[in-house]
C-alpha atoms as a PDB file:
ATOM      1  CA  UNK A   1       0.000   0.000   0.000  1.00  0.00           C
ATOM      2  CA  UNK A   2       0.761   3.423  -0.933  1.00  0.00           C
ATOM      3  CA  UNK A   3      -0.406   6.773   0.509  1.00  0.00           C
ATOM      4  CA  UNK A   4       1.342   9.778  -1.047  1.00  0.00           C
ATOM      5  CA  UNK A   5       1.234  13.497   0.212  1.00  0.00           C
ATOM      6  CA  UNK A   6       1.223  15.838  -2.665  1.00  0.00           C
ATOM      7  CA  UNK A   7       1.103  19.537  -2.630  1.00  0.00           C
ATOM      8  CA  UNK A   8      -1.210  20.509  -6.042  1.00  0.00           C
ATOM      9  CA  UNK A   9      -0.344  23.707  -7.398  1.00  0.00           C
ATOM     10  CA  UNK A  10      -2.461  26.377  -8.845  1.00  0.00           C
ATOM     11  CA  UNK A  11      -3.925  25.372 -12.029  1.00  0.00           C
ATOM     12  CA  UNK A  12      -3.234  21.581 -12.012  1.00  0.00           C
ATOM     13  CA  UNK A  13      -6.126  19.355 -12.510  1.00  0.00           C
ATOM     14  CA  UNK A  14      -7.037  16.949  -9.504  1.00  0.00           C
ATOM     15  CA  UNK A  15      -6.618  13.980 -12.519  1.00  0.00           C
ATOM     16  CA  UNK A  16      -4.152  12.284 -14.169  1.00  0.00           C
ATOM     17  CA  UNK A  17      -5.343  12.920 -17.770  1.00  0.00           C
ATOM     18  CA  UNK A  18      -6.924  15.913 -19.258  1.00  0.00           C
ATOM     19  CA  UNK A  19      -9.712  15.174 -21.700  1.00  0.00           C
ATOM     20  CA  UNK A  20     -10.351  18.439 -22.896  1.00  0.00           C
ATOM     21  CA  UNK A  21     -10.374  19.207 -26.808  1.00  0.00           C
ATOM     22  CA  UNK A  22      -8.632  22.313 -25.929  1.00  0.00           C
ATOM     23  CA  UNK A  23      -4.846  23.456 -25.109  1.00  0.00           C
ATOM     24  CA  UNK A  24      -3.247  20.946 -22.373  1.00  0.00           C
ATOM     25  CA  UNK A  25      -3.991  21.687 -18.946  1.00  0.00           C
ATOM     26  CA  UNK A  26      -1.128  20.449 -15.788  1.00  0.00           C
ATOM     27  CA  UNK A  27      -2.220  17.122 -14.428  1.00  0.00           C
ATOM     28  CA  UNK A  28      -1.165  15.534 -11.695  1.00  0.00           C
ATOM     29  CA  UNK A  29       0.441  12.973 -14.062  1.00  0.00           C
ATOM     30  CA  UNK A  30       3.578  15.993 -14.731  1.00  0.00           C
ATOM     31  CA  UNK A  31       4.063  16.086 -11.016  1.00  0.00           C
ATOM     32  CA  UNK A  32       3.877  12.686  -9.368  1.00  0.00           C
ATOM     33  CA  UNK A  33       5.118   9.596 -11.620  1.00  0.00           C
ATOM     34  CA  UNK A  34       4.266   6.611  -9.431  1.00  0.00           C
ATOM     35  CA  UNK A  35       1.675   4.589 -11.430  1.00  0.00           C
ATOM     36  CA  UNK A  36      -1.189   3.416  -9.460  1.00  0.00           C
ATOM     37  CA  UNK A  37      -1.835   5.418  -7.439  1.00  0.00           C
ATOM     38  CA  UNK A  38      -4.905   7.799  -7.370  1.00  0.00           C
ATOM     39  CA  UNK A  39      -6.679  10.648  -5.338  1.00  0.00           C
ATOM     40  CA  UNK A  40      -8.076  10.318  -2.065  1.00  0.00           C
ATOM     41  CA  UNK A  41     -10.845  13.119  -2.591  1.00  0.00           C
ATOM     42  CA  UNK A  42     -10.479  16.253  -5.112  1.00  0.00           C
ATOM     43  CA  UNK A  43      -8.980  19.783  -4.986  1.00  0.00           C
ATOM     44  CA  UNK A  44     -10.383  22.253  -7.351  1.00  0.00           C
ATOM     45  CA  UNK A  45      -8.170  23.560 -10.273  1.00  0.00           C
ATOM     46  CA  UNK A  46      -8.300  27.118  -8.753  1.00  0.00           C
ATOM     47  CA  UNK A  47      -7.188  25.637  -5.343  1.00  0.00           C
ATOM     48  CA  UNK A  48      -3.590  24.603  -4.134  1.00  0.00           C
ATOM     49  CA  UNK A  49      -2.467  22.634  -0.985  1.00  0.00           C
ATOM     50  CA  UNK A  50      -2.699  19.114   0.617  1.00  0.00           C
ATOM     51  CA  UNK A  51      -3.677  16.421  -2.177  1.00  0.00           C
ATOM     52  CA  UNK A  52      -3.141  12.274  -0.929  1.00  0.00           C
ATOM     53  CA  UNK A  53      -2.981   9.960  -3.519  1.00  0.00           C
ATOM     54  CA  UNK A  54      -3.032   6.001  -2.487  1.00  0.00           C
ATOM     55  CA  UNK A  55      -3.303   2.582  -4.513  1.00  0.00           C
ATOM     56  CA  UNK A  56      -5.616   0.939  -1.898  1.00  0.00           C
ATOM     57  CA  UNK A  57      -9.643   1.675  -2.523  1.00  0.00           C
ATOM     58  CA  UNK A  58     -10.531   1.560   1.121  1.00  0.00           C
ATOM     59  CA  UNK A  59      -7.890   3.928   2.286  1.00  0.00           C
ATOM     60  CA  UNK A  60      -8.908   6.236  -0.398  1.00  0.00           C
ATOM     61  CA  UNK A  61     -12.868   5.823   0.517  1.00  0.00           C
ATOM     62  CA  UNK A  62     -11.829   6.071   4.284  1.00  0.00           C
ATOM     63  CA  UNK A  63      -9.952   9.635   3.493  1.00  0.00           C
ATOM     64  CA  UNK A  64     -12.685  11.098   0.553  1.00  0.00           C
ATOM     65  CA  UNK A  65     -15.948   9.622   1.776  1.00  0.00           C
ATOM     66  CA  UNK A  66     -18.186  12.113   4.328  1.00  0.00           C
ATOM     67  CA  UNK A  67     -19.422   9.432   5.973  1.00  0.00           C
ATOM     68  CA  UNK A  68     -15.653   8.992   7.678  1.00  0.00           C
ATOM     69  CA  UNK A  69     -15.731  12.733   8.723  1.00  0.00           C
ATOM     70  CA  UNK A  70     -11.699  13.210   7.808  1.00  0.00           C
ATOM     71  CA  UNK A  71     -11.279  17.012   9.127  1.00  0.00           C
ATOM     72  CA  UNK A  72      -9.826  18.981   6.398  1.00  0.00           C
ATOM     73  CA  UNK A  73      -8.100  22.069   7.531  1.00  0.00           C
ATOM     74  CA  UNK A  74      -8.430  25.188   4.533  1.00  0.00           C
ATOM     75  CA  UNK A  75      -6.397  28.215   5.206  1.00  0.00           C
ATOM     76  CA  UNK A  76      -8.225  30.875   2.724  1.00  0.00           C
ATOM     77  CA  UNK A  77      -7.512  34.734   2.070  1.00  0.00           C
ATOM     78  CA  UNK A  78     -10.805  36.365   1.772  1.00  0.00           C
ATOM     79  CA  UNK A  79     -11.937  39.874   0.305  1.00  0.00           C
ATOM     80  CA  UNK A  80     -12.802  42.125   3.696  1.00  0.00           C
ATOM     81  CA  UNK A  81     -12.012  41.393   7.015  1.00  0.00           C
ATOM     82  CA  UNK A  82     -14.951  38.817   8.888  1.00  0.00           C
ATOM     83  CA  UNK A  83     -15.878  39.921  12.087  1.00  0.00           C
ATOM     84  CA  UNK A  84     -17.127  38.141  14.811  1.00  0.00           C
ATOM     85  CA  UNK A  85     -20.736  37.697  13.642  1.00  0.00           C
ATOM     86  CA  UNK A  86     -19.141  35.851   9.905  1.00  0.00           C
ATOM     87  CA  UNK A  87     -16.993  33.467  11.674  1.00  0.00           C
ATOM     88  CA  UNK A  88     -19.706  32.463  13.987  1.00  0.00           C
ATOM     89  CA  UNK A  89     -21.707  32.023  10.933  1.00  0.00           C
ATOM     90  CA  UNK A  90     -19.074  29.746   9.191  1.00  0.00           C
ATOM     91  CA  UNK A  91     -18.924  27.936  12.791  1.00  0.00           C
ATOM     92  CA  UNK A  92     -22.680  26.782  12.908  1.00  0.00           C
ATOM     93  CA  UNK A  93     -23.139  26.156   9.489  1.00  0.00           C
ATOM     94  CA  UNK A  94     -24.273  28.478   6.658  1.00  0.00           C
ATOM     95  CA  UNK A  95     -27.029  28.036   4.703  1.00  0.00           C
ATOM     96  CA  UNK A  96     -26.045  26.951   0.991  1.00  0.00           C
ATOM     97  CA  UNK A  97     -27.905  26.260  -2.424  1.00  0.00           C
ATOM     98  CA  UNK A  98     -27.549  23.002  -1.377  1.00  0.00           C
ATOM     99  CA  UNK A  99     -28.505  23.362   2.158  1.00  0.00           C
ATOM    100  CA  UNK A 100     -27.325  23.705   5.428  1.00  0.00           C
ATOM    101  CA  UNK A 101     -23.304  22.986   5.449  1.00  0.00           C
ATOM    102  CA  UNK A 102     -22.468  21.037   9.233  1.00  0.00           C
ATOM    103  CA  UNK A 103     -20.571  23.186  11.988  1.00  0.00           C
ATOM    104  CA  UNK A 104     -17.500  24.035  11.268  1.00  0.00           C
ATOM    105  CA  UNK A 105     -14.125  25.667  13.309  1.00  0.00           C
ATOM    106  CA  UNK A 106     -13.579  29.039  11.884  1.00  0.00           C
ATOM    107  CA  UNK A 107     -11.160  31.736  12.917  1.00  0.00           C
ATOM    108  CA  UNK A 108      -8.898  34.594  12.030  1.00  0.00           C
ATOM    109  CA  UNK A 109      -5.361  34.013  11.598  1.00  0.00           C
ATOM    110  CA  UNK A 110      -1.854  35.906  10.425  1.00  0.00           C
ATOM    111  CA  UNK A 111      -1.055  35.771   6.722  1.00  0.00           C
ATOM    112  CA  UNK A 112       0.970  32.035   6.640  1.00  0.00           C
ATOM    113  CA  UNK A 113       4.558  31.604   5.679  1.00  0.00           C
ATOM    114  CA  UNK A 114       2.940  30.062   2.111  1.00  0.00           C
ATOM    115  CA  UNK A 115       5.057  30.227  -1.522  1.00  0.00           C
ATOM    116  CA  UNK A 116       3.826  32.997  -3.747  1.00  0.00           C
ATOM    117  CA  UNK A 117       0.632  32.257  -6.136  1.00  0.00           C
ATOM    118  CA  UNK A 118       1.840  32.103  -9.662  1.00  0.00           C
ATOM    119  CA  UNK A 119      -0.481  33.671 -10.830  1.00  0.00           C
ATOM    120  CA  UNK A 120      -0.299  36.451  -7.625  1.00  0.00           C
ATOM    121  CA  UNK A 121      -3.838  36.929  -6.665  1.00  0.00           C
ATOM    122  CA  UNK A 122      -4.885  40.285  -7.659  1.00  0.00           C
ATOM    123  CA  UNK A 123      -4.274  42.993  -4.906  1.00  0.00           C
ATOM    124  CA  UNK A 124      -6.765  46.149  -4.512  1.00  0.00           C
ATOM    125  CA  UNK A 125      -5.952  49.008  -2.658  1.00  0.00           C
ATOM    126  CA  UNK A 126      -9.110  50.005  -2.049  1.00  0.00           C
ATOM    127  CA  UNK A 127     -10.507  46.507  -0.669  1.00  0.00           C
ATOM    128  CA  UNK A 128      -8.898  44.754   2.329  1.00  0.00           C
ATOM    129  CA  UNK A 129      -8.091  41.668   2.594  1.00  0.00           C
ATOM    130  CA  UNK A 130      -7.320  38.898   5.594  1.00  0.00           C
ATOM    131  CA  UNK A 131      -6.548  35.203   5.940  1.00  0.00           C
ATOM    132  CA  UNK A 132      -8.655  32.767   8.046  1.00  0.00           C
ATOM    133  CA  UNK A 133      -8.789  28.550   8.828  1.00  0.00           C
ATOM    134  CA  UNK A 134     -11.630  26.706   7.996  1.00  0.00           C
ATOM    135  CA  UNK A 135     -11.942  22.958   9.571  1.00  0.00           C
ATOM    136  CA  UNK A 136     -14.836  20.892   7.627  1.00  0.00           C
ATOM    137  CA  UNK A 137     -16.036  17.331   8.372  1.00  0.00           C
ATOM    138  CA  UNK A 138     -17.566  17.623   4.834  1.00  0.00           C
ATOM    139  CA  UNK A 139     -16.885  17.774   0.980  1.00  0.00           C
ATOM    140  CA  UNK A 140     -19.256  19.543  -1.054  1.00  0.00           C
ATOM    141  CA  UNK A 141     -18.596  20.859  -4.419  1.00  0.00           C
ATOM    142  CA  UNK A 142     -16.586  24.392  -3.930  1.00  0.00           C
ATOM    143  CA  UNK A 143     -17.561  24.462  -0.118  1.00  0.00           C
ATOM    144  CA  UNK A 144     -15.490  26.620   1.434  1.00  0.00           C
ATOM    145  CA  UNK A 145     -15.780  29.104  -1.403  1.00  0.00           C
ATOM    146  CA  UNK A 146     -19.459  29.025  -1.587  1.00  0.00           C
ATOM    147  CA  UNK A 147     -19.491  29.525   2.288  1.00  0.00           C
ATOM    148  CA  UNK A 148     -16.904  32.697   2.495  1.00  0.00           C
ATOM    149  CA  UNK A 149     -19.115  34.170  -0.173  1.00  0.00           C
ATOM    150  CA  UNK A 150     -22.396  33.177   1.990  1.00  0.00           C
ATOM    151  CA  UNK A 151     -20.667  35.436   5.101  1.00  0.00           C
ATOM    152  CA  UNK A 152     -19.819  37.975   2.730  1.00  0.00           C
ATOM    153  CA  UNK A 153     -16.704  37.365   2.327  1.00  0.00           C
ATOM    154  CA  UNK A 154     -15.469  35.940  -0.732  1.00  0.00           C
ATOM    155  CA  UNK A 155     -12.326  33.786  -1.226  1.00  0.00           C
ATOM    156  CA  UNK A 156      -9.279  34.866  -2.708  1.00  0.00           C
ATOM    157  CA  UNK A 157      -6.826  32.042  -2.318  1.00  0.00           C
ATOM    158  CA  UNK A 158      -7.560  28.387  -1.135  1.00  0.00           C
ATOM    159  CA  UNK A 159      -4.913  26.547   0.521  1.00  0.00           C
ATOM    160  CA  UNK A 160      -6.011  22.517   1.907  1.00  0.00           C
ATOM    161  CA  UNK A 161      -3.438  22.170   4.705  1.00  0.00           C
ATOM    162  CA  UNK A 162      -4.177  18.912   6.712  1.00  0.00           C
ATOM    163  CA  UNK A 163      -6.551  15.698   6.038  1.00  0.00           C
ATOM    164  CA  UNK A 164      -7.214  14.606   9.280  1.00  0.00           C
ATOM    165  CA  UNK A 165      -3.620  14.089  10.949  1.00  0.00           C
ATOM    166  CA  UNK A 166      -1.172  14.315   7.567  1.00  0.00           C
ATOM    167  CA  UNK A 167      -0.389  18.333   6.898  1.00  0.00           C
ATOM    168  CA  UNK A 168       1.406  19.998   3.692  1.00  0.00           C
ATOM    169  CA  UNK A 169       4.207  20.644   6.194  1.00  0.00           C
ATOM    170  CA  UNK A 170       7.610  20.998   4.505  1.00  0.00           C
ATOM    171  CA  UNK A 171       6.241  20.091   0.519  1.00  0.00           C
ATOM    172  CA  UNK A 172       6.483  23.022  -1.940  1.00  0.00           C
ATOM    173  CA  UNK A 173       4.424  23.365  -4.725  1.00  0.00           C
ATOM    174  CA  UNK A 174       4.975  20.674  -6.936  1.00  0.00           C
ATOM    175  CA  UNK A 175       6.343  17.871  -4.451  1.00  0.00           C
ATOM    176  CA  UNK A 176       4.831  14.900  -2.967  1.00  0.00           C
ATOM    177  CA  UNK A 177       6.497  12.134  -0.506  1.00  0.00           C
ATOM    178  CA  UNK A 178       5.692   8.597   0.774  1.00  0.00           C
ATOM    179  CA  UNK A 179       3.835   9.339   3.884  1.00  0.00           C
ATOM    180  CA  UNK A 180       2.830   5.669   4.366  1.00  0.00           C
END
């Protein structure tokens, strides 16, 4: 068995093929060139950070699947600065298209030590901008974008830090390792 801990980059597909009839998109197959394996759970295109890959099929349902309840920590930079009445919000659960999301930990934090964005996400004067952590015990479709937006507060930047107890601790963008 192999469980790999790969930190996706901007603008890489969660897949190891793309299929589209247009210019090739980054995979995941130009950064990690173990055969085999494949993701435990998906990161959006737009969204860098944490990414594990494995060859076993219950290890990979046991990390993706919401019935297991893996905590996934986010650390996003948002447009504005939440106050106290947003993250509460984001704590108990915000309403969504697709109803209401579970509770959640939410709080403000410093700007992480995190590589530059290539692209930079846009800066404007004018509008402020903060980081915060988001811990889910869920998965939907864009979550924690659709939920910053919900408070207000829309995201900028969307790191995935930690799946349950492995973290994106030491990997740059680009590099994986054998974590088990």
């Amino acid at each position: 068995m192999a469980l790999i801990a790969l930190n996706k980059p901007y603008n890489v597909l969660c897949q190891f093929t793309d299929e589209s009839q247009g210019p090739k998109r980054p995979t995941l197959a130009d950064y990690v060139d173990r055969p085999g394996v494949y993701p435990a759970g998906r990161l959006d295109r737009d969204s860098e950070g944490l990414l594990l890959l494995t060859d076993d099929g219950r290890l990979q349902a046991r990390i993706a699947h919401p019935r297991f309840k893996a905590p996934k920590t986010y650390l996003v930079q948002v447009e504005g600065e939440p106050d106290a009445a947003a993250l509460d919000a984001l704590s108990r659960g915000v309403r969504l298209n697709d109803g209401m999301t579970l509770p959640a930990r939410a709080e403000r934090i410093d700007p992480p030590a995190l590589w530059p964005r290539d692209p930079p996400v846009r800066f404007r004067k004018s509008v402020p901008d903060c980081w915060i952590s988001l811990t889910l015990r869920e998965g939907r479709n864009r979550q924690v974008r659709r939920m910053t937006a919900a408070v207000g507060h829309p995201t900028l930047r969307l790191v995935r830090w930690q799946i349950g107890d492995w973290t994106l601790d030491g990997l740059a963008p680009g590099e994986w390792r054998v974590i088990g």
